[in-house]
Protein backbone atom coordinates (compact mmCIF):
# COMPACT_ATOMS: atom_id res chain seq x y z
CA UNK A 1 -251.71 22.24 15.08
CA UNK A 2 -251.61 24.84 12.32
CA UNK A 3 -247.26 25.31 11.36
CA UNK A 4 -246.25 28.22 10.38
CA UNK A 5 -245.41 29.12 6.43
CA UNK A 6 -245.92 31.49 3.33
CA UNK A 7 -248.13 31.66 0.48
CA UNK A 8 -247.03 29.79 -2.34
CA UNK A 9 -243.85 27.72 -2.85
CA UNK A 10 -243.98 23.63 -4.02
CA UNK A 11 -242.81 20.08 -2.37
CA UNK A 12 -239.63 18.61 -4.77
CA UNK A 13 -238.22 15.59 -3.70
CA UNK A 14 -236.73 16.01 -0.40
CA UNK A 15 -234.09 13.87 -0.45
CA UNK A 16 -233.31 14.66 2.98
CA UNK A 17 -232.97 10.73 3.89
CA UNK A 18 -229.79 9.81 1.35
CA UNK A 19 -227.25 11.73 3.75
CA UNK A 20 -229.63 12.77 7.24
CA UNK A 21 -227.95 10.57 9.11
CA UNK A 22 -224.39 10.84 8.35
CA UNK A 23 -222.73 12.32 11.04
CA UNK A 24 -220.35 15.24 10.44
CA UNK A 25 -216.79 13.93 9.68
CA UNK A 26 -213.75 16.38 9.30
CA UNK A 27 -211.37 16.25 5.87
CA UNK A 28 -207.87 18.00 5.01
CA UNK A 29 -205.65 17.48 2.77
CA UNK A 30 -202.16 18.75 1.27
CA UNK A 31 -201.49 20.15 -1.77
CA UNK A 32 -203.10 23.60 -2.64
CA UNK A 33 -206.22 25.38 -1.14
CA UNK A 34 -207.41 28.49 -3.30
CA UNK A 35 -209.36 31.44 -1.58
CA UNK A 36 -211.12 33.79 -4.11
CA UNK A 37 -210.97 37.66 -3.42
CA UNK A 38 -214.97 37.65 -3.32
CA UNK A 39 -217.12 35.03 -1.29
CA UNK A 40 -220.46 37.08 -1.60
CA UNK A 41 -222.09 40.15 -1.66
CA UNK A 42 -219.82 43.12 -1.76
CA UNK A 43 -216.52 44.43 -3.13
CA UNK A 44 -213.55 41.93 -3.58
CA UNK A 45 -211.01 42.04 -0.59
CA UNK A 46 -207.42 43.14 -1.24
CA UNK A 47 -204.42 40.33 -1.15
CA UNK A 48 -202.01 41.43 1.77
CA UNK A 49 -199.19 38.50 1.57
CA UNK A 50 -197.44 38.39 -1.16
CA UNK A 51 -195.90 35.18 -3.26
CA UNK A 52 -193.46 33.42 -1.34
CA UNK A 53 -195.03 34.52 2.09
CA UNK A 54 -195.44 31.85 4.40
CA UNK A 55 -198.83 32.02 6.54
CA UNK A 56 -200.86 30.45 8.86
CA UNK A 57 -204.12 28.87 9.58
CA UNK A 58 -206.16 31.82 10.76
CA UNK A 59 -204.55 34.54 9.75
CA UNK A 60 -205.52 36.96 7.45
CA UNK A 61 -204.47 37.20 3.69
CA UNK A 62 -207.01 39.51 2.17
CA UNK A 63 -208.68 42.56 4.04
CA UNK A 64 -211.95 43.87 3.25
CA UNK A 65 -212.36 46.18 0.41
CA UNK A 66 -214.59 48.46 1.54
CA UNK A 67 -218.01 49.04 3.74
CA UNK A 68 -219.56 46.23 2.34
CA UNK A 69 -216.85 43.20 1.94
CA UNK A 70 -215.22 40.69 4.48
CA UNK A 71 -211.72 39.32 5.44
CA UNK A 72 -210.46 36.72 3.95
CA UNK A 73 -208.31 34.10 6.30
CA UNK A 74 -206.14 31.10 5.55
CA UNK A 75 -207.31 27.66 6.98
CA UNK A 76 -203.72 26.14 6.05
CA UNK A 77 -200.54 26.60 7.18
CA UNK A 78 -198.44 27.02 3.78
CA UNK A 79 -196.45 28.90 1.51
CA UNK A 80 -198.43 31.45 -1.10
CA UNK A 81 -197.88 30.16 -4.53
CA UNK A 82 -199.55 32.46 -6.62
CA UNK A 83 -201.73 35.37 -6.18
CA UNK A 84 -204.12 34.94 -9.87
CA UNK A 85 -208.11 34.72 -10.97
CA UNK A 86 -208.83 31.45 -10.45
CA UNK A 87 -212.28 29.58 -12.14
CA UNK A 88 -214.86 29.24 -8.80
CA UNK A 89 -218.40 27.74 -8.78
CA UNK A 90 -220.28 30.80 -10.54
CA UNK A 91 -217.90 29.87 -13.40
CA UNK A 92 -216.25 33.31 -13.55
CA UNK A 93 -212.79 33.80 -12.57
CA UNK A 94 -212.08 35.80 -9.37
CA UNK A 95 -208.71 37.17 -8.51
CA UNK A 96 -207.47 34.61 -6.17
CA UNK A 97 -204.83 34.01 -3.32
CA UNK A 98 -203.70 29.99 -3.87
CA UNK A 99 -201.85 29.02 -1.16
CA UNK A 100 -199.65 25.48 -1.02
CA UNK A 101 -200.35 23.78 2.32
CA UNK A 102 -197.39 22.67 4.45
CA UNK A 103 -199.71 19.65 6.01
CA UNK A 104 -199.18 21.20 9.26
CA UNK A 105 -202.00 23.40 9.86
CA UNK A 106 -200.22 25.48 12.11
CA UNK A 107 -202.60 28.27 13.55
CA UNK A 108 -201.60 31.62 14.56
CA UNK A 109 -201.26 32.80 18.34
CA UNK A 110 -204.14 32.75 20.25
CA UNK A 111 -206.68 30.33 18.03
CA UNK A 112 -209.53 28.61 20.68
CA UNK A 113 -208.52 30.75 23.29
CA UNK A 114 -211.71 30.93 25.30
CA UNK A 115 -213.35 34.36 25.47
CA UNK A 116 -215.86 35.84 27.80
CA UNK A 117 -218.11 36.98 25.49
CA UNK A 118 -221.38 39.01 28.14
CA UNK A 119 -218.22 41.30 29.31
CA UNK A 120 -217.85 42.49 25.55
CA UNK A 121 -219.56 45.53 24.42
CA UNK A 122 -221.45 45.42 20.86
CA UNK A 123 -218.62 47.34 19.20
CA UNK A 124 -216.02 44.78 20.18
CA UNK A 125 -218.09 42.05 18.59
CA UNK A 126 -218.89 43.33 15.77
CA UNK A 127 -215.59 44.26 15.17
CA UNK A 128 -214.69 40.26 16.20
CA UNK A 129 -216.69 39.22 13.49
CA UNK A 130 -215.47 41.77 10.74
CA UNK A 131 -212.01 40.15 11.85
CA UNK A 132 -212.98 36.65 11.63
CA UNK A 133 -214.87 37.20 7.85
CA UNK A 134 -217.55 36.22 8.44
CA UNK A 135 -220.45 36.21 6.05
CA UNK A 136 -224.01 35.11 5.51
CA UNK A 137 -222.76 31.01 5.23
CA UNK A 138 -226.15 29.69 4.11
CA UNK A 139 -227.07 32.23 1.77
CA UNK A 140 -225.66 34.88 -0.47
CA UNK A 141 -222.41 35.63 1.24
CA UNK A 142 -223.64 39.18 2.72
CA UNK A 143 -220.77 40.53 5.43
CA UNK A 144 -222.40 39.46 8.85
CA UNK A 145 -220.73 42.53 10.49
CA UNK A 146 -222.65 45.00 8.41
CA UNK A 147 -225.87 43.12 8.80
CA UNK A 148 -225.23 43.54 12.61
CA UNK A 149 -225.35 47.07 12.33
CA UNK A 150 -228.69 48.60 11.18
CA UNK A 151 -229.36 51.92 10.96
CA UNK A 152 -231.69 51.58 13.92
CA UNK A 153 -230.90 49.14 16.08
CA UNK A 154 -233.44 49.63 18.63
CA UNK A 155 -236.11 48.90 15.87
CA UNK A 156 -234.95 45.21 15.83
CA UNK A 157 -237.84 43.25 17.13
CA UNK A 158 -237.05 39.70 15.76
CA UNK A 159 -233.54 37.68 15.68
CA UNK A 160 -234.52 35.27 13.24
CA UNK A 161 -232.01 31.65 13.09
CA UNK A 162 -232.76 30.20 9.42
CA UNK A 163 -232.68 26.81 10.08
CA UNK A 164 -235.21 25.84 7.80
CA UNK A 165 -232.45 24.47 5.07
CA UNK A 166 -235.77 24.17 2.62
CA UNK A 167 -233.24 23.05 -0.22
CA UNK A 168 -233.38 19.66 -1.69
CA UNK A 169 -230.79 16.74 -0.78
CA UNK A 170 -228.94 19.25 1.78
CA UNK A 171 -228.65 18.26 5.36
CA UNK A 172 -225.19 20.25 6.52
CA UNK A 173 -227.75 22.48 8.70
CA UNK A 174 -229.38 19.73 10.05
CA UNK A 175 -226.32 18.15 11.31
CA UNK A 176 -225.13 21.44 12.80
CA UNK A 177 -228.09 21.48 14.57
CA UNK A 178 -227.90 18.12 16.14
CA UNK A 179 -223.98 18.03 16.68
CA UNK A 180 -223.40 21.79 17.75
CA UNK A 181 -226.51 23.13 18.62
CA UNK A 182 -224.95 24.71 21.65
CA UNK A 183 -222.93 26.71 19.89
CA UNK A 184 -225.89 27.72 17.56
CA UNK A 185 -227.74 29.10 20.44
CA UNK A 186 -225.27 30.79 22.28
CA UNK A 187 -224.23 32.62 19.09
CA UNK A 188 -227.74 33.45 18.96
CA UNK A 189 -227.28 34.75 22.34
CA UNK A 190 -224.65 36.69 21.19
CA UNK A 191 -226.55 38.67 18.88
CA UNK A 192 -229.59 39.62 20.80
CA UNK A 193 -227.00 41.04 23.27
CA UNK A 194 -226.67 43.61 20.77
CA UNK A 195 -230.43 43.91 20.59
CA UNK A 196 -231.75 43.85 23.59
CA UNK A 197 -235.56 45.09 22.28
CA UNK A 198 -234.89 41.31 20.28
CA UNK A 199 -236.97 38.19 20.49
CA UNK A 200 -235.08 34.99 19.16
CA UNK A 201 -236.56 32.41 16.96
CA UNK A 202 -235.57 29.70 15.54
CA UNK A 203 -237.49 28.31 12.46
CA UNK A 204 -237.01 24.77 11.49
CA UNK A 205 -238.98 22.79 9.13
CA UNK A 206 -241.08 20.10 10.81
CA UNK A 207 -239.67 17.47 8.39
CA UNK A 208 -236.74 17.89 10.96
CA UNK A 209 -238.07 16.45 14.09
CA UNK A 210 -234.91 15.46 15.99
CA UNK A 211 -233.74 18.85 15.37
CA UNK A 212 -236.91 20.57 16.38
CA UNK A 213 -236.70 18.32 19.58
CA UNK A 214 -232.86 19.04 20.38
CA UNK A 215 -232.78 22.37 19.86
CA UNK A 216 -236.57 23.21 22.29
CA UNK A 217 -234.14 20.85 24.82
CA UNK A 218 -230.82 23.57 24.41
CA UNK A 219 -233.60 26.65 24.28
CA UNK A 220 -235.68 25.05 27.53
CA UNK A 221 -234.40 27.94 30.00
CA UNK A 222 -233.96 30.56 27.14
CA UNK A 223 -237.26 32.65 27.95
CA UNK A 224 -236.77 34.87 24.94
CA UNK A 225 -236.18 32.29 22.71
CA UNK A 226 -238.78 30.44 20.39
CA UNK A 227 -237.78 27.73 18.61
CA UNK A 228 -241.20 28.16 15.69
CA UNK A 229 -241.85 24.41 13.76
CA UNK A 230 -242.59 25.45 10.17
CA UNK A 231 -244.62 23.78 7.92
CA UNK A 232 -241.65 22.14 5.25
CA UNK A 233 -242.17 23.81 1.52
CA UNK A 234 -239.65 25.23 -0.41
CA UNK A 235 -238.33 28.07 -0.49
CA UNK A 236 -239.37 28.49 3.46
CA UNK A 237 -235.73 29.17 3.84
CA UNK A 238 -235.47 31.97 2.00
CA UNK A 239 -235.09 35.30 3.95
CA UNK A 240 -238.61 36.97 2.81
CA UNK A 241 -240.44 33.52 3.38
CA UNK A 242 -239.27 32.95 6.67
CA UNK A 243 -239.48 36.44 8.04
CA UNK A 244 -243.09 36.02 6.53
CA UNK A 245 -243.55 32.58 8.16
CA UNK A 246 -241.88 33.82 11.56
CA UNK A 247 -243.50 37.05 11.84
CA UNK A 248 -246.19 37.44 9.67
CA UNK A 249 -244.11 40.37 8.47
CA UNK A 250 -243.41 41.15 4.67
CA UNK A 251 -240.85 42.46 3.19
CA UNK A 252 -239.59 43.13 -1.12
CA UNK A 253 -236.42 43.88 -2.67
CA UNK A 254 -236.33 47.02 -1.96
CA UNK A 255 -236.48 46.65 1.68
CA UNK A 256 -234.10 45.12 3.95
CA UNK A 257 -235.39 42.33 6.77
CA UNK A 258 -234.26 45.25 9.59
CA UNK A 259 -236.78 47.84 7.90
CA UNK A 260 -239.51 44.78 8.77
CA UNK A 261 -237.71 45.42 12.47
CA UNK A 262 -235.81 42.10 11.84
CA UNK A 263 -232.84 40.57 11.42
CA UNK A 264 -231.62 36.84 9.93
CA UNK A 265 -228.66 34.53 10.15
CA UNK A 266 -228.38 30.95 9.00
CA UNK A 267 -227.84 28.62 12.27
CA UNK A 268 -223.87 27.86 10.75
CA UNK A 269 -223.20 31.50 10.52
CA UNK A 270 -224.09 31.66 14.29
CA UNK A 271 -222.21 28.95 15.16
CA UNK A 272 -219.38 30.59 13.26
CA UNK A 273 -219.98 33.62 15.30
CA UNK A 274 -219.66 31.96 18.48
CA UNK A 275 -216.57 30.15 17.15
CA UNK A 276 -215.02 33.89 16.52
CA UNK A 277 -216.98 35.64 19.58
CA UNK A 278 -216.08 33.20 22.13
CA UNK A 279 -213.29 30.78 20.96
CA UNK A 280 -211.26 33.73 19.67
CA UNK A 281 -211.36 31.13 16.36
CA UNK A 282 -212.27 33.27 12.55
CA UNK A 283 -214.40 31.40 9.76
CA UNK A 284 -211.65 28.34 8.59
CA UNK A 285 -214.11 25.87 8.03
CA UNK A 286 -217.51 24.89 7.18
CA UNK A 287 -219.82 21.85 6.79
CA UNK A 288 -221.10 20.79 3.49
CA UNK A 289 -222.79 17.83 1.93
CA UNK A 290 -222.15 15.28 -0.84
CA UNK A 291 -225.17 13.88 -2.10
CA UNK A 292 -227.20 12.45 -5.16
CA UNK A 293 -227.60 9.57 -6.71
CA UNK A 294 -224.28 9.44 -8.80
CA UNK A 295 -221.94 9.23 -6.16
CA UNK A 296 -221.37 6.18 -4.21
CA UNK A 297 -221.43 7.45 -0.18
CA UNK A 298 -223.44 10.50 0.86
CA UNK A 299 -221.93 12.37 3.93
CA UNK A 300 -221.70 15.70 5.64
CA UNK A 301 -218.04 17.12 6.17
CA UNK A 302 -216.20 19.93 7.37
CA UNK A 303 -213.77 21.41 4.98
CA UNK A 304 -211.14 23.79 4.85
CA UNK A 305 -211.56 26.90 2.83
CA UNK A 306 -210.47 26.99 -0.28
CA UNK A 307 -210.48 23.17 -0.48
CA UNK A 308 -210.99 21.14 -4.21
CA UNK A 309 -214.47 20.47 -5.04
CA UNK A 310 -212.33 17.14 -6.94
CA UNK A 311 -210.65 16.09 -3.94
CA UNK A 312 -213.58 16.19 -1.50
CA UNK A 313 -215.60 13.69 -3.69
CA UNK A 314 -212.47 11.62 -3.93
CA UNK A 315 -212.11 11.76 -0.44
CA UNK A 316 -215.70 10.45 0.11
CA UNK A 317 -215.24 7.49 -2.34
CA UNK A 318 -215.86 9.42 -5.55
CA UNK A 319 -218.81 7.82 -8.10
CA UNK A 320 -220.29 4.67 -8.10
CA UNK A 321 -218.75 1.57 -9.67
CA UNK A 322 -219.50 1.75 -13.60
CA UNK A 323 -220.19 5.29 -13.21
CA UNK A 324 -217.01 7.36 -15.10
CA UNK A 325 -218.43 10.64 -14.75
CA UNK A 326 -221.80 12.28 -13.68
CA UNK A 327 -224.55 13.49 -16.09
CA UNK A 328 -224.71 16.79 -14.01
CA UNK A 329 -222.37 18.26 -11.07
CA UNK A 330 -224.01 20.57 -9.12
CA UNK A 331 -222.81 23.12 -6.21
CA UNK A 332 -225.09 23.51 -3.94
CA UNK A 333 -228.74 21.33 -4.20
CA UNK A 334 -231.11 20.69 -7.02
CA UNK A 335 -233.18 24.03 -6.77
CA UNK A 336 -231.04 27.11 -6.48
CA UNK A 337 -227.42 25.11 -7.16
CA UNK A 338 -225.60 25.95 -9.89
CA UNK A 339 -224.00 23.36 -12.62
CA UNK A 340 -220.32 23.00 -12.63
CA UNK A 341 -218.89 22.29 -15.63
CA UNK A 342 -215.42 21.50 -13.87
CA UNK A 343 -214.90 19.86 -10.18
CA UNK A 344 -211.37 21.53 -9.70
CA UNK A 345 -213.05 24.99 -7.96
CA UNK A 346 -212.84 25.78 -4.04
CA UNK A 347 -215.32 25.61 -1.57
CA UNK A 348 -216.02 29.11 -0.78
CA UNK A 349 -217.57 30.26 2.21
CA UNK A 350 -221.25 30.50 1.14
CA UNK A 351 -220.85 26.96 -0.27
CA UNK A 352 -223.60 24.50 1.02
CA UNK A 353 -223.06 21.14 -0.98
CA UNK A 354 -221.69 18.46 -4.09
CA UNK A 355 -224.11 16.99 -5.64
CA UNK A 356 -224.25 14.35 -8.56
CA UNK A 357 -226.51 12.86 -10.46
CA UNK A 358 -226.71 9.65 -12.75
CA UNK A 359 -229.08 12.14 -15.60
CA UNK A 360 -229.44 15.82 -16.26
CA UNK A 361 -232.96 15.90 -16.61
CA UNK A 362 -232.99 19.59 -17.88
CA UNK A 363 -231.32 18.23 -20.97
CA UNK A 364 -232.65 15.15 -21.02
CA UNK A 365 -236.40 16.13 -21.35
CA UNK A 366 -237.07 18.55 -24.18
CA UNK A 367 -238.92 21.98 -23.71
CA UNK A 368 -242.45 22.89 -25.36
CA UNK A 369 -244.35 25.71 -25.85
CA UNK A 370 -246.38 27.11 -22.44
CA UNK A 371 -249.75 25.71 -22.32
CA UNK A 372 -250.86 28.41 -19.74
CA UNK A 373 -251.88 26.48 -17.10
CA UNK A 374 -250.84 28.83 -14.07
CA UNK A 375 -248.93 26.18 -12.24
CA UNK A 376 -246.11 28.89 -11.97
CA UNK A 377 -248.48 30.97 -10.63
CA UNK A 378 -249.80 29.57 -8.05
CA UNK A 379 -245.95 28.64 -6.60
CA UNK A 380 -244.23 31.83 -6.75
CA UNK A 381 -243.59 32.79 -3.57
CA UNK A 382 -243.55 36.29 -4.38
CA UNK A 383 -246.62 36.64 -6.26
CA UNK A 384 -245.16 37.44 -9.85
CA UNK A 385 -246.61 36.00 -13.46
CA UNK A 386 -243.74 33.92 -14.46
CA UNK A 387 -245.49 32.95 -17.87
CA UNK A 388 -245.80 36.80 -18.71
CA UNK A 389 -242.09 37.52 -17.65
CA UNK A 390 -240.43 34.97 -19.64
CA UNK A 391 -242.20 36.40 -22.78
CA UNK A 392 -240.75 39.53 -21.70
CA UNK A 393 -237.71 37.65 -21.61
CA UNK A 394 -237.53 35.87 -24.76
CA UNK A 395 -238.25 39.88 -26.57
CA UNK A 396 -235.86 41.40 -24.17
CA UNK A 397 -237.97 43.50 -23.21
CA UNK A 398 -236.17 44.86 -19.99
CA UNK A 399 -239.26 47.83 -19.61
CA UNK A 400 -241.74 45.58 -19.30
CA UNK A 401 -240.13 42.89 -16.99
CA UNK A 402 -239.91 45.81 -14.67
CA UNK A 403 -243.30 46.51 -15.42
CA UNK A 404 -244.28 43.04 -13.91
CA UNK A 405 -242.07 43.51 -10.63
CA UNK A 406 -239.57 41.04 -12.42
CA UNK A 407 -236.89 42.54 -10.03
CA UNK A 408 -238.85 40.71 -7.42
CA UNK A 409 -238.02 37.71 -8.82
CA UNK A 410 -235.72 35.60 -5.94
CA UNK A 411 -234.69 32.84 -8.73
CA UNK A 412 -235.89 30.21 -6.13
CA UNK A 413 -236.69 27.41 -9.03
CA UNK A 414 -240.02 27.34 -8.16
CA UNK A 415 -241.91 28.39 -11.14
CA UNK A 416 -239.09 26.07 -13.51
CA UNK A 417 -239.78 22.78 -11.42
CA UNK A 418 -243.54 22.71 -11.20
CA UNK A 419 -243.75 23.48 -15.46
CA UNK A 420 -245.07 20.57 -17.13
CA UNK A 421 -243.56 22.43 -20.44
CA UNK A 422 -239.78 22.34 -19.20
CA UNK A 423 -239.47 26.34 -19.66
CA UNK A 424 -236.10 27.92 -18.59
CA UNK A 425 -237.95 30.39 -16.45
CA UNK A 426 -235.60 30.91 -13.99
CA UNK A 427 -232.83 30.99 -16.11
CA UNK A 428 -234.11 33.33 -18.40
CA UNK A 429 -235.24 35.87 -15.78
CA UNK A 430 -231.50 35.36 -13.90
CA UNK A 431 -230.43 36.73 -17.11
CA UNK A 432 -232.99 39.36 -17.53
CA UNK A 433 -232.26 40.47 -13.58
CA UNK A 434 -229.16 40.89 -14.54
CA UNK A 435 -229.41 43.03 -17.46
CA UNK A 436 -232.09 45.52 -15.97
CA UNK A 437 -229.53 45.60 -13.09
CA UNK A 438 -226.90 46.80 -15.77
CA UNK A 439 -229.00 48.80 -17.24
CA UNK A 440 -229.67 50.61 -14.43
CA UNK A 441 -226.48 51.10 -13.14
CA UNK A 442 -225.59 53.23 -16.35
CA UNK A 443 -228.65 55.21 -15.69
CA UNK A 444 -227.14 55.86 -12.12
CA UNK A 445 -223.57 56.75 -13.38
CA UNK A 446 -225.57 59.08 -16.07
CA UNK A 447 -227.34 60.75 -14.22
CA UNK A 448 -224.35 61.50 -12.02
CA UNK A 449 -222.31 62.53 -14.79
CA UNK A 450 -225.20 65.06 -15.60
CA UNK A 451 -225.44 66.61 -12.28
CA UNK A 452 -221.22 67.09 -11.69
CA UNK A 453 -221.50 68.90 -15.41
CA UNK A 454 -224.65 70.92 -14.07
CA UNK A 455 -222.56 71.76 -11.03
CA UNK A 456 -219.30 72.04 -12.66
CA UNK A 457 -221.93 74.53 -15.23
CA UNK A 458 -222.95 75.92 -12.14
CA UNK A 459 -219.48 77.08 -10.61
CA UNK A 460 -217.94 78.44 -13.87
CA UNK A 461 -220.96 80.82 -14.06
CA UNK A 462 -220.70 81.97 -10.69
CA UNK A 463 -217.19 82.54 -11.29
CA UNK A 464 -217.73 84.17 -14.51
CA UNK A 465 -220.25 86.61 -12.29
CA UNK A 466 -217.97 87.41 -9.48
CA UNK A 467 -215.53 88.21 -12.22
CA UNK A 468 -217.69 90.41 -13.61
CA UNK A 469 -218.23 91.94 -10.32
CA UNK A 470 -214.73 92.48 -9.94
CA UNK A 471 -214.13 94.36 -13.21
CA UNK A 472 -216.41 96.68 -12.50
């Protein structure tokens, strides 16, 4: 049978089997639980407790701050300690509500209260989920509620579930998937409600077999529901490649995955939506792993929120014996995580994993010069020249990285791990993506300057005319 996949892409070690089997196990602790201002895509939410307030799991200490934002909500019960920036996992400070747990994890009224969810029109969920705070969990953090309403919904032909988890040493997903499918499907169901023109699908990778299995069982008398085995290569979890696998469909940056009449959700972020939808429960919690060949048990937990990078590695049983500290910390998996340089940061809600490894093998193993051998090529999964953009790069060049669709670029790690040179691709066009970004933000604000002075030009002379007028 031919699977389903995308042109390009590579096979890194999998690691899938170190923590596959490791049932999810729940942590909490005392002490204090941090909750940065922004989780994701969008504009930071706005405190609304103050220091000295005393709140509860579940409700809400931050609203969104603006279209595109989400809620944030306390998964302690506690006393707020200080409202500061705090260091997170991207290694920039973010204005942060730090709340001091009581060890009681009281909830607020109402938490699990069972909810019919087919007698609730599509405004009332989506306005559930805005509530709850939820965002894209396996991914970049987008608000859920905004990706729920496109600008035509009746063009939505596809409800894709991502639960291809394509990412090295992570198996949080996977878990899910065995342990709560149910929930994963019926907040699938949940969605297509709101498009009923929808077909669900549910892309796995076939190196998953138990979930493939499980999940056809839970989708057996779901008629519009296909769950589609994909061929396993990374990045098939990314949104582009598996809209491409799933559909045949393409889609750029430019483009959103509803303008390709589709829409995608990692399988936790539907879960969380049927949590919020139908348990009357927002986003608290979320399951991560702890992996790599540093630390001394693998394991897939649910945390709290806002929880200590520091104490959940503790809690699993830290390093190995003779192992003091880790060459390399990562959060997230060996592909698109990135490093941390200190442990004490909170799990944030797009947060997928700890990793730690024994060697950093990107400092370890020195980089030559590029011996052109089109290996980065030939992976890209979106059909760029990774050799010619880092030269672009290196001469910061930012007109001609755009010139070779460098904006395209989805900084999946693909060109940097096949390179028998050790280049810094990725990193160098993360950088570059950034600065043409800037760059073209001041453009915008120019431009806009220049056409309120043309207008503002504009009124004064047609003042100056009517004046004229009048005198005469």
């Amino acid at each position: 049978m031919s699977l389903s996949t995308f042109k390009g892409g590579t096979h890194p070690y999998e690691g899938k089997e170190l923590s596959e089997d490791k049932a999810i196990r729940e942590l909490s602790f005392d002490g204090d639980y941090v909750f940065p201002m922004s989780q994701g895509i969008g504009a930071p939410a706005k405190p609304v407790v103050n220091v000295g307030d005393h709140v509860l799991a579940g409700q809400k200490i931050a609203e969104a701050g603006g279209f595109v934002s989400a809620n944030v909500i306390s998964s302690v019960s506690g006393t707020v300690k200080i409202i500061q920036p705090r260091m997170t996992t991207g290694g920039v400070a973010v204005n942060s509500v730090v709340v001091t747990s009581d060890g009681l994890f009281e909830t607020i009224e109402g938490i699990g209260t069972e909810r019919d969810w087919t007698c609730l029109d599509k405004e009332t969920i989506v306005g559930i989920i805005k509530d709850a705070g939820i965002v894209g969990i396996g991914g970049a953090g987008f608000p859920t509620h905004v990706k729920l309403m496109p600008k035509n919904p009746d063009a939505i032909e596809f409800f894709i579930a991502n639960g291809s988890e394509c990412e090295p040493m992570l198996t949080s997903d996977y878990r899910l998937m065995l342990e709560e499918g149910e929930k994963i499907v019926e907040g699938l169901k949940i969605c297509m409600s709101m498009f009923p023109q929808a077909k669900g699908i549910i892309g796995i990778e076939n190196n998953k077999p138990k979930a493939i299995e499980h999940m056809k069982e839970l989708c057996a008398h779901e008629p519009n529901i296909e769950v589609k085995e994909l061929l396993t290569k990374y990045p098939e979890g990314g949104e582009r490649q598996l809209i491409n696998a799933c559909t045949g469909r393409f889609i750029n940056s430019s483009m959103l995955p509803a303008d390709a009449g589709c829409i995608v959700d990692n399988v936790a972020t539907l879960a969380a939506i049927y949590d919020a939808v139908a348990l009357s429960t927002p986003l608290m919690q979320k399951v991560i792993t702890v992996s790599g060949d540093a630390v001394k048990e693998t394991a897939n937990v649910k945390v709290r929120l806002g929880s200590s990078y520091k104490r959940i590695l503790d809690e699993v049983g830290g390093l190995k014996e003779g192992i003091e500290d880790a060459g390399k910390y990562l959060c997230g998996g060996p592909m698109m995580g990135q490093a941390l340089f200190d442990l004490d940061v909170p799990v944030t809600k797009p947060s997928s994993a700890i990793c730690a490894f024994i060697h950093d093998e990107v400092s370890e193993n020195p980089t030559t010069a590029c011996i052109r051998c089109g290996r980065c090529v030939d992976v890209c999964p979106e059909f760029l020249v990774p050799a010619l953009m880092q030269k672009a790069a290196a001469k910061h060049d930012l007109e001609k990285f755009e010139e070779l669709n460098g904006m395209e670029c989805m900084e999946c790690g693909s060109c940097s791990y096949i390179c028998p040179a050790r280049r810094p691709l990725t990193q160098s066009f993360k950088e570059m993506r950034k600065l043409v970004a800037a760059q073209r933000k001041i453009k915008a604000e120019e431009r806009k300057l220049r056409e309120q002075q043309a207008a503002a030009a504009a009124a004064a002379a047609k003042e100056a005319e009517e004046k004229k007028e009048d005198n005469k």
